[in-house]
Protein backbone atom coordinates (compact mmCIF):
# COMPACT_ATOMS: atom_id res chain seq x y z
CA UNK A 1 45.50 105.17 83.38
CA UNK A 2 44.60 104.20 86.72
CA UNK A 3 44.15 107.25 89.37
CA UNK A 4 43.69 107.06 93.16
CA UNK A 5 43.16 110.59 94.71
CA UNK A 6 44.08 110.97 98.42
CA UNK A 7 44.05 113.86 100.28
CA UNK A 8 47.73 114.02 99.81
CA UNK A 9 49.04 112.03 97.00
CA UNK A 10 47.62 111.26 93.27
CA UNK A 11 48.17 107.16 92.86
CA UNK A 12 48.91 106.33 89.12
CA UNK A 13 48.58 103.10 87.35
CA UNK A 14 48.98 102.03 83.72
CA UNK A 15 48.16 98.91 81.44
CA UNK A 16 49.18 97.66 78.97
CA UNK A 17 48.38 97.37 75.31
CA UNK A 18 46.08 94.28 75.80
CA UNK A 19 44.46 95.95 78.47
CA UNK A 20 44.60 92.90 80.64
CA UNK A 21 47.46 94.13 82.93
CA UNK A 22 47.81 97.08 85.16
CA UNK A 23 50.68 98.27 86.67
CA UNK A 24 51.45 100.32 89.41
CA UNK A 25 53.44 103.60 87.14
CA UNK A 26 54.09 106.89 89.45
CA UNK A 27 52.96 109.09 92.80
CA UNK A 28 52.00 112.86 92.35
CA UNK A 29 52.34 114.57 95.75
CA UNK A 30 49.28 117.27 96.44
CA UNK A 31 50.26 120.53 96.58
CA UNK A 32 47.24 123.02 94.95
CA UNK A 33 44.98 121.72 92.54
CA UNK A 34 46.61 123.74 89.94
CA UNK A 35 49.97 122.44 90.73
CA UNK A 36 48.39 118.86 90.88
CA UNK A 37 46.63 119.23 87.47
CA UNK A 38 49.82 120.52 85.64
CA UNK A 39 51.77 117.56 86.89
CA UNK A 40 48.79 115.31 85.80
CA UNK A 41 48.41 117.15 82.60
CA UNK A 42 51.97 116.55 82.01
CA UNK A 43 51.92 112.85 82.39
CA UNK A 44 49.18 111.74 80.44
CA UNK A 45 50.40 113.67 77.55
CA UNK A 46 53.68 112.24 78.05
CA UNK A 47 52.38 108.76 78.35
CA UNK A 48 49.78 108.80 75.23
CA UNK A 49 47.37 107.84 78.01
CA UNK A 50 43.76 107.51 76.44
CA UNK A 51 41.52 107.31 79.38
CA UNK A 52 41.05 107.34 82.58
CA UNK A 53 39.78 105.27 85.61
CA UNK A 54 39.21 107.06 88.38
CA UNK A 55 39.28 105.71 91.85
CA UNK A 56 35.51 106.51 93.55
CA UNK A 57 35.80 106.48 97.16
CA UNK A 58 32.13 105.35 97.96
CA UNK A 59 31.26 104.87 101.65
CA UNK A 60 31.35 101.12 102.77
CA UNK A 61 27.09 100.93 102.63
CA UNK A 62 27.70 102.13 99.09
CA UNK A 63 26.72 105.88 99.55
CA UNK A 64 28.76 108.78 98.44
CA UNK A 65 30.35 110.79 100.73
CA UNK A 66 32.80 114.18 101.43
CA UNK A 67 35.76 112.34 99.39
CA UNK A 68 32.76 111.31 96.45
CA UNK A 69 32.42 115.02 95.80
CA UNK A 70 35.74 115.87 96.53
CA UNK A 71 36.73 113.21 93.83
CA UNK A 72 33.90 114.47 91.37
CA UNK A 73 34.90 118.46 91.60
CA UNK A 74 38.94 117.25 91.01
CA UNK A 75 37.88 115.21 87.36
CA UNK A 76 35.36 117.95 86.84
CA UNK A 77 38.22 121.02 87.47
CA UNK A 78 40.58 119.10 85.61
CA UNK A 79 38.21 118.88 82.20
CA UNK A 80 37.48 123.29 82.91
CA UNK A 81 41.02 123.48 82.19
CA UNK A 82 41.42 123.98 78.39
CA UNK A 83 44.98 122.16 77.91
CA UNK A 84 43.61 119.16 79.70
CA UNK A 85 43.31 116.25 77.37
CA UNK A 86 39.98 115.48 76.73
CA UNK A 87 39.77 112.17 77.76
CA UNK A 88 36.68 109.40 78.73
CA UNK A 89 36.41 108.94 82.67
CA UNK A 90 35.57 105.61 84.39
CA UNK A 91 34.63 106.16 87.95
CA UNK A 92 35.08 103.01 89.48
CA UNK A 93 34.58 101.64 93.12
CA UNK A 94 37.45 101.44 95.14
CA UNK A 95 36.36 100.35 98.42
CA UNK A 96 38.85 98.82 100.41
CA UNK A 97 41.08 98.85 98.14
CA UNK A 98 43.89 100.65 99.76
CA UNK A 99 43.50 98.07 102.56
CA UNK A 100 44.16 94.90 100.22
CA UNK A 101 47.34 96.78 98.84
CA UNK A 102 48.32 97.65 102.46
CA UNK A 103 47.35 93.54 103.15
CA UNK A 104 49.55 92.29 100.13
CA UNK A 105 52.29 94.45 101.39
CA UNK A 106 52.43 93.21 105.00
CA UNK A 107 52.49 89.71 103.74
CA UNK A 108 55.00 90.64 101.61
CA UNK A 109 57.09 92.01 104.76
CA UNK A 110 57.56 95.19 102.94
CA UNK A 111 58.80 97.93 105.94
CA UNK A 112 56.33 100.49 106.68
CA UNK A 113 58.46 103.40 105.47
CA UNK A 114 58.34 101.19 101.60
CA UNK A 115 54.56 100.79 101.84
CA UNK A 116 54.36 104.24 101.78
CA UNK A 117 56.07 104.99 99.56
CA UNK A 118 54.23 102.75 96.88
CA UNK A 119 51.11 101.99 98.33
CA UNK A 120 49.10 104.89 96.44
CA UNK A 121 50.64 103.67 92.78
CA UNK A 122 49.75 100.24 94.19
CA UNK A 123 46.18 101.09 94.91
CA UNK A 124 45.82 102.67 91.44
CA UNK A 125 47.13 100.00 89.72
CA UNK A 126 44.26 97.51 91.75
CA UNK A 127 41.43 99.81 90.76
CA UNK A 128 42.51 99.85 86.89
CA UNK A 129 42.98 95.59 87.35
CA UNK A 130 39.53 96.10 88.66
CA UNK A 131 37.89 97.65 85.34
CA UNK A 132 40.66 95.64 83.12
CA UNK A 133 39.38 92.14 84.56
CA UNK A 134 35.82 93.40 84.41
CA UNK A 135 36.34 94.31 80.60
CA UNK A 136 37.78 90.94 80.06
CA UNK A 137 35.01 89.13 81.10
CA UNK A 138 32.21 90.55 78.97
């Protein structure tokens, strides 16, 4: 599963069984972390999911930042929790890649209010095509 954490909304992606396609799967609104990581908890268990990719919201000259550590503490709260699934995490780069869904979407003459409302899922889903294309190149 694909994650992109925002500030306020958790982005979720899945792929499939190949692992050659991700797709953009659900939006968890932020409330507290504990709320956050129940409703996270919930869904990978619910899914099967067997990994993770997580979004890593590097600065644009590559250096990690506020939202690096913010990021970091959220996986590494998530795994202190002892009915978290212990699952492997990919941290993967994510530069601009909110801005390429948000691109794709204006071409697409999607309404602002709809871009909203699936741009986070969206962004996900490009980070996990990210590591999924990656994989299928080595």
């Amino acid at each position: 599963m694909g994650l992109d954490l925002g500030t306020k909304t958790i982005g979720m992606a899945t792929g499939d069984i190949a692992h050659s396609i991700a797709t953009p799967f659900d939006t968890i609104k932020r409330k507290k972390f504990g709320i956050d990581a129940d409703a996270l908890e919930a869904v990978l268990q619910r899914e099967n999911i067997g990994g993770l990719v997580m979004g890593l919201p590097l600065n644009m000259d590559g250096s990690a930042g506020p939202r690096v550590q913010a990021t970091q503490a959220f996986v590494r709260n998530c795994f202190k929790r002892d009915s978290f699934p212990d699952l492997p995490v990919l941290m993967w780069d994510e530069r601009l890649s909110t801005a390429a869904v948000e691109r794709t979407l204006i071409t697409a003459d999607t309404s602002r209010a709809k871009r909203a409302l699936v741009v986070d899922k969206m962004a996900a889903a490009y980070i996990l095509q990210g590591v999924l294309d990656f994989l299928q190149s080595q």
